[in-house]
Protein backbone atom coordinates (compact mmCIF):
# COMPACT_ATOMS: atom_id res chain seq x y z
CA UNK A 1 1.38 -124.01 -12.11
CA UNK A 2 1.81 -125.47 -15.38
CA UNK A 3 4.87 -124.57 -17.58
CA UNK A 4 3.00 -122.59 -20.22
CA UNK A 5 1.61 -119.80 -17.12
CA UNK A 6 5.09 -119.75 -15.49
CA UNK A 7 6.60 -118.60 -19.25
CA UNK A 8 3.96 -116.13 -19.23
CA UNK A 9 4.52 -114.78 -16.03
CA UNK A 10 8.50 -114.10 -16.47
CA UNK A 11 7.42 -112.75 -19.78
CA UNK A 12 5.51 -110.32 -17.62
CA UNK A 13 7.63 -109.57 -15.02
CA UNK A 14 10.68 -108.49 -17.48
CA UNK A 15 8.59 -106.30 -19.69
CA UNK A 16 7.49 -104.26 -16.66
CA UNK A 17 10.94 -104.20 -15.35
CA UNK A 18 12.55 -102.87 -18.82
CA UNK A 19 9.56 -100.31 -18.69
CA UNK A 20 10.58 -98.99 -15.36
CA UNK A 21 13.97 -98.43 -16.05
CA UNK A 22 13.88 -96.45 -19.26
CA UNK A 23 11.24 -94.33 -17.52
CA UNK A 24 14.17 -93.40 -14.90
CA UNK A 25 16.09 -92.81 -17.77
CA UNK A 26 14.30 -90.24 -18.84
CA UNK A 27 13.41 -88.52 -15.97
CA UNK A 28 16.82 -88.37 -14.88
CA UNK A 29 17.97 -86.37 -17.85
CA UNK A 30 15.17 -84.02 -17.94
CA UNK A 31 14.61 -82.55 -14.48
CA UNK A 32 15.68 -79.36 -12.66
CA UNK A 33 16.00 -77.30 -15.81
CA UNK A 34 16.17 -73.54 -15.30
CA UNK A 35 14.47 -70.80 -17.33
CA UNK A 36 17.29 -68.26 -17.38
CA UNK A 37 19.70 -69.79 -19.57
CA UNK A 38 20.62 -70.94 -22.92
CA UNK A 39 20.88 -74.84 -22.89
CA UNK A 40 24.24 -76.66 -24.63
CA UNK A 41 25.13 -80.53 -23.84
CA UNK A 42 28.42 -80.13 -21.45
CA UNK A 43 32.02 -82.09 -21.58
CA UNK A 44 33.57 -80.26 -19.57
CA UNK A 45 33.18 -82.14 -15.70
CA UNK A 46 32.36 -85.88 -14.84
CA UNK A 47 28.98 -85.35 -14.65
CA UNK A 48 27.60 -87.64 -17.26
CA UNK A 49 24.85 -86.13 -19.91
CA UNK A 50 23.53 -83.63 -17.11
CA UNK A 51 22.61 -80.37 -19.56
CA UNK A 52 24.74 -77.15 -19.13
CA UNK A 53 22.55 -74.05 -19.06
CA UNK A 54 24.26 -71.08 -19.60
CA UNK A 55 23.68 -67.35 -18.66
CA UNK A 56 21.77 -65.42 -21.43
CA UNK A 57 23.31 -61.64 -22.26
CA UNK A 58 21.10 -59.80 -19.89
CA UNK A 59 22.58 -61.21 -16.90
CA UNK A 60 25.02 -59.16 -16.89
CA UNK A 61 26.81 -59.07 -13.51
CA UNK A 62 29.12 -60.45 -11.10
CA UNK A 63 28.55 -60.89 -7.65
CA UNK A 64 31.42 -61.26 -4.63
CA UNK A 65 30.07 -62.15 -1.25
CA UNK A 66 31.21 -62.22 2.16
CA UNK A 67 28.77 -62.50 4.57
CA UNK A 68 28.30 -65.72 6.92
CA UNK A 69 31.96 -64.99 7.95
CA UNK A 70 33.55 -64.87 4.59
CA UNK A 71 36.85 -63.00 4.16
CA UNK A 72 36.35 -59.32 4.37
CA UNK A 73 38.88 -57.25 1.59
CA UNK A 74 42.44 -55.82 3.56
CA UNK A 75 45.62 -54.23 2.19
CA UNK A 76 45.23 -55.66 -1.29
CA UNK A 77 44.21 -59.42 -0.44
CA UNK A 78 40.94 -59.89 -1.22
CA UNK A 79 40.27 -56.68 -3.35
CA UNK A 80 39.24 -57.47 -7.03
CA UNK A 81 39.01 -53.84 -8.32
CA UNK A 82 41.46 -54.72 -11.22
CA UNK A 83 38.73 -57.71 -12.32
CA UNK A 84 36.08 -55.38 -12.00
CA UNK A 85 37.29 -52.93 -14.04
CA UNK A 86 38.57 -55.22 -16.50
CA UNK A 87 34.83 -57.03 -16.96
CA UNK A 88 33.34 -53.43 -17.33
CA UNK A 89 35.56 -52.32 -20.03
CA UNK A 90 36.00 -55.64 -21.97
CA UNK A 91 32.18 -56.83 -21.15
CA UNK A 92 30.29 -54.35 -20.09
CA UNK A 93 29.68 -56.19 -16.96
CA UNK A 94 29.13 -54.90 -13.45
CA UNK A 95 30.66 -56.60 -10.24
CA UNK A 96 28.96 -55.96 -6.64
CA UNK A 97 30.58 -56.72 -3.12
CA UNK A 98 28.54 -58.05 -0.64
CA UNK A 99 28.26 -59.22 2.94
CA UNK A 100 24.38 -59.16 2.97
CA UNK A 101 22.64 -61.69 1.63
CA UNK A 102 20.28 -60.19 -1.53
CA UNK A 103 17.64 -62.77 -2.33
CA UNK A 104 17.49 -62.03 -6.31
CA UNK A 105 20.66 -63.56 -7.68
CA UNK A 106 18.68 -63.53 -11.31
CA UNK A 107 21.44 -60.67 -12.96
CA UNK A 108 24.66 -62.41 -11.90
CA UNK A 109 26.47 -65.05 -14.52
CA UNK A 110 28.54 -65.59 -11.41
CA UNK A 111 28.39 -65.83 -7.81
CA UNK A 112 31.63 -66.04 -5.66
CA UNK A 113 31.42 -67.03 -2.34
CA UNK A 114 34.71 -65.71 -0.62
CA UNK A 115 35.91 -67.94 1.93
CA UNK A 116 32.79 -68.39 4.07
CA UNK A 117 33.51 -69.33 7.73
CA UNK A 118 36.90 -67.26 7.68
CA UNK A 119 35.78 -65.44 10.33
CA UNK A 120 33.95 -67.99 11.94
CA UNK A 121 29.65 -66.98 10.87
CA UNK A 122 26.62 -69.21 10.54
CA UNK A 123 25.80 -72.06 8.07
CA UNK A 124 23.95 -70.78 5.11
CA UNK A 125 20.63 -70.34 5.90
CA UNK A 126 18.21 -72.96 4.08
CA UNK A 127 16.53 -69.41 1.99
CA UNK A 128 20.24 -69.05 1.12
CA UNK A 129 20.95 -72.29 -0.89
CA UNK A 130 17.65 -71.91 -2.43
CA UNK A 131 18.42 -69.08 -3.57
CA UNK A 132 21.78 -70.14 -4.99
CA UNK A 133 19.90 -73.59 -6.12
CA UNK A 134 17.71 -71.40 -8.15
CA UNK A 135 20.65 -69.17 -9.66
CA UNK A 136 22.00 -72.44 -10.71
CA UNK A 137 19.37 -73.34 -12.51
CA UNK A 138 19.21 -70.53 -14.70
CA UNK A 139 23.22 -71.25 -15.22
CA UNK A 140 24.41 -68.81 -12.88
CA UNK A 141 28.76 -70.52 -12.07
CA UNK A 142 29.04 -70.71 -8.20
CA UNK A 143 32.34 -70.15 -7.36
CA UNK A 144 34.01 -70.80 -4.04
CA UNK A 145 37.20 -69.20 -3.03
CA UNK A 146 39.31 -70.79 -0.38
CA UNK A 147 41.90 -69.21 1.85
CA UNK A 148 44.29 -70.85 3.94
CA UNK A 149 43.36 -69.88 7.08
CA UNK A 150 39.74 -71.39 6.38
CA UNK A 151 40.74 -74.24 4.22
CA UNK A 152 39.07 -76.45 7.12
CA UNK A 153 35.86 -74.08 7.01
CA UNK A 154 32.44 -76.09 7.99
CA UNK A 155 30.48 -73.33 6.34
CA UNK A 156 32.00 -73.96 3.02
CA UNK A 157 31.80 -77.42 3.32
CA UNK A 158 28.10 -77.88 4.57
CA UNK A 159 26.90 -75.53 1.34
CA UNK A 160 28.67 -77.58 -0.57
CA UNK A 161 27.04 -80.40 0.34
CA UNK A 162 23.97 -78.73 0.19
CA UNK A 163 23.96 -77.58 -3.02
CA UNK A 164 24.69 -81.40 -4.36
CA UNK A 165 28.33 -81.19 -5.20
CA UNK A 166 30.41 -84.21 -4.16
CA UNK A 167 33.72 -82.00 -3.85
CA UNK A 168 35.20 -80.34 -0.70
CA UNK A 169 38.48 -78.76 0.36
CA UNK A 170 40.56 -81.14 2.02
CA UNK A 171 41.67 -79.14 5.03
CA UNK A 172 45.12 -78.93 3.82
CA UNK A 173 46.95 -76.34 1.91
CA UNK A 174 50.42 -75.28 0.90
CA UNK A 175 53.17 -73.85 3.14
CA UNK A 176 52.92 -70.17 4.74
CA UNK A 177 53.74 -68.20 1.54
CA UNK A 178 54.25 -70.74 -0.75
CA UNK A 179 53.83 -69.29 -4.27
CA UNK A 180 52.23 -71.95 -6.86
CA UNK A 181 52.99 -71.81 -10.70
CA UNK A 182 50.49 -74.01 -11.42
CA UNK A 183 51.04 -75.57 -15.34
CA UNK A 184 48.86 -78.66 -15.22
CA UNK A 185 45.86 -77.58 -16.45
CA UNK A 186 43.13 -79.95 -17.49
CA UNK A 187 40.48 -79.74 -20.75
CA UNK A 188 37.76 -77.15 -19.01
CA UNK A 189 36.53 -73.84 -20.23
CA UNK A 190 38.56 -72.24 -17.76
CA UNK A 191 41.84 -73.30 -18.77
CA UNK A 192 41.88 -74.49 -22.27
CA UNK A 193 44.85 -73.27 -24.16
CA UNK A 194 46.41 -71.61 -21.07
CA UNK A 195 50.10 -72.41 -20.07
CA UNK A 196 50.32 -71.55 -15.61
CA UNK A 197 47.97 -70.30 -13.44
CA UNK A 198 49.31 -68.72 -10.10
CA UNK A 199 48.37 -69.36 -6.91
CA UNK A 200 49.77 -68.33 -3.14
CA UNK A 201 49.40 -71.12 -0.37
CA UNK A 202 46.19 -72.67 -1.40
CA UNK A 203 43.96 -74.58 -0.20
CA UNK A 204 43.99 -78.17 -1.46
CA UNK A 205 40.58 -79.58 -3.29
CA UNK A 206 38.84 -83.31 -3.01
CA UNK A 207 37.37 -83.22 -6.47
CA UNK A 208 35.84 -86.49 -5.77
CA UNK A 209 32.79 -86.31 -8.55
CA UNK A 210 34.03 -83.71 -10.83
CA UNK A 211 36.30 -82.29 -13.10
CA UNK A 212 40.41 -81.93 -12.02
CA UNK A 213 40.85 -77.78 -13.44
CA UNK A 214 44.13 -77.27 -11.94
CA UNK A 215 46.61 -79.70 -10.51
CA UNK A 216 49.68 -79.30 -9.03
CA UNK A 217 52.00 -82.60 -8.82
CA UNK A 218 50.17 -84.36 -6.66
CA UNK A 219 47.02 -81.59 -5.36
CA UNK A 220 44.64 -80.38 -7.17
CA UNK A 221 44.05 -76.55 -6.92
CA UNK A 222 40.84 -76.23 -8.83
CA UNK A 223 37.93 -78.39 -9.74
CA UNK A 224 34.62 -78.31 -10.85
CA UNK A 225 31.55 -80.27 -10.85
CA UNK A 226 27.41 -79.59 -12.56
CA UNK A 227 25.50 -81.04 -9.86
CA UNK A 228 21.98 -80.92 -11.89
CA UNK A 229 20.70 -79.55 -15.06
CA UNK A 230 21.97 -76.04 -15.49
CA UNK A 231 24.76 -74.09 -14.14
CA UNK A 232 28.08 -75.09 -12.79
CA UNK A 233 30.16 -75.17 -8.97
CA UNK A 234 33.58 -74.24 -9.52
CA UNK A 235 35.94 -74.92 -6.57
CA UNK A 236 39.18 -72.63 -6.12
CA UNK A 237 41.92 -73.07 -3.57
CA UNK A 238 42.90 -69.29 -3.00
CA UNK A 239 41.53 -66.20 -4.05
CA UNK A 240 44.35 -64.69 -4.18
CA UNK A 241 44.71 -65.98 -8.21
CA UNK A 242 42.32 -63.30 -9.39
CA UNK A 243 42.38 -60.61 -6.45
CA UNK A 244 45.18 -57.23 -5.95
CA UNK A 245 48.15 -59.42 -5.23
CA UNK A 246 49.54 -58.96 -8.45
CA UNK A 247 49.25 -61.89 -10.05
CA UNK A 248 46.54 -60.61 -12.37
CA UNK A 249 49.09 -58.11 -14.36
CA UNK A 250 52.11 -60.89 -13.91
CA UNK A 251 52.98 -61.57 -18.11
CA UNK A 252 54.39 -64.80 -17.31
CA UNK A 253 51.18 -65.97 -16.44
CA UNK A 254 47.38 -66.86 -17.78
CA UNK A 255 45.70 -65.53 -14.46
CA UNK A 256 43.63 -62.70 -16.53
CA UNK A 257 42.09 -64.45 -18.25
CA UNK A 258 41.24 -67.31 -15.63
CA UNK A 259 39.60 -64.71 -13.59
CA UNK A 260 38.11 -63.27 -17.17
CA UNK A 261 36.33 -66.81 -17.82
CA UNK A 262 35.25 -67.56 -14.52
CA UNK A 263 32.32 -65.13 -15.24
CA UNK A 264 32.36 -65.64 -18.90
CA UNK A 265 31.24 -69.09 -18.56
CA UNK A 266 30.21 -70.43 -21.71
CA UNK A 267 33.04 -71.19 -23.58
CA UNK A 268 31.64 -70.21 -27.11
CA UNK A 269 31.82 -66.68 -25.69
């Protein structure tokens, strides 16, 4: 081959290889977007350029589930009637308790998933996480509440993985009783501008891939991560932060309006 066709051949071969790439590029950034939403570019986890989609005003509830062995409300723990009627009054938002599955997640601007696997239960099924896929795409927040007692919980951790988020819960979480003041907050729409967060014997959180929300010396207690265009997966060490322990009406602390943001979601709101 003579020296002129092998410069005209590596000519060739790095113009279709530029070509290729950008195409990936592009793709990359534009795929999976949801129709629900309002679209805004996002800073807020590690997630590079992926687009944030927000909920648009008429979905306008809040949904707590705990089916597939999640933890079912007792004595206080678990109950989130202050929350509720705190998002009706301030919002004008409705909150509905669950532990069967409803296939139409389309109304909610958040779903909480209350420690799935507590008491014990099946993986979600694969109609499930579609169903949740296709919330997030409209910007729906997925929340997941750990407990202690289910910090290690497969069913949590296999939707997680699922759904494309890289974080997990550790297995690991504070001492029996162990009360957390949490103060080191990091730059999210969850916490910005708030001073503690409170917490009772959470779970610990990898948040390998996404954003550290709450930390606490060397744990984190909160993270959260946008797995694809649209909404977001927000990982939570206890429920016990936003339920009827108390810690909602405690003045010393920010936990109002955590729980209040969790289902406002966009932070221009």
């Amino acid at each position: 081959m003579t020296l002129l066709a092998r410069t005209t051949l590596l000519s060739i071969l790095v113009l279709t290889t530029g070509c290729g790439g950008s195409d990936g590029d592009s793709s990359e950034k534009g795929s999976g977007a949801g129709t629900g939403g309002t679209t805004a570019d996002t800073g807020d986890t590690n997630d590079g350029n992926i687009e944030a989609i927000f909920p648009t005003a008429e979905m306008d509830r809040v949904l707590f589930y705990y089916g597939n062995g999640g933890y079912e409300p007792d004595n206080g723990k678990g109950e989130f009637e202050l929350l509720d009627e705190h998002l009706k009054s301030t919002f004008g938002w409705n909150t509905d308790h669950r532990d069967d599955w409803t296939e139409d997640l389309s109304d909610y601007r958040m779903v909480g998933l209350v420690a799935l696997g507590h008491s014990g239960g099946d993986d979600l099924t694969a109609a499930q996480l579609e169903d949740l896929r296709t919330a997030l795409a409209s910007g729906t927040r997925l929340v997941f509440f750990g407990d202690r007692e289910s910090c290690g919980s497969t069913v949590m951790s296999s939707a997680l993985s699922q759904l494309g988020a890289t974080m997990t819960y550790t297995g690991d979480a504070a001492g029996l009783n162990q009360r957390i003041d949490a103060t080191d907050l990091g730059a999210h729409q969850l916490t910005d501008g708030l001073s503690k967060v409170i917490f009772k014997e959470p779970c610990w959180v990898n948040s390998a891939g996404g954003s550290r929300v709450v930390n606490h010396i060397d744990f984190v207690v909160a993270a959260a991560q946008r797995p694809a265009t649209g909404g977001d997966i927000v990982l939570i060490g206890d429920f016990q932060a936003i339920d009827g322990s108390g810690y909602l009406t405690d003045d010393s602390a920010d936990n109002l309006t955590f729980a209040e943001r969790l289902a406002k979601v966009d932070p221009s709101l």
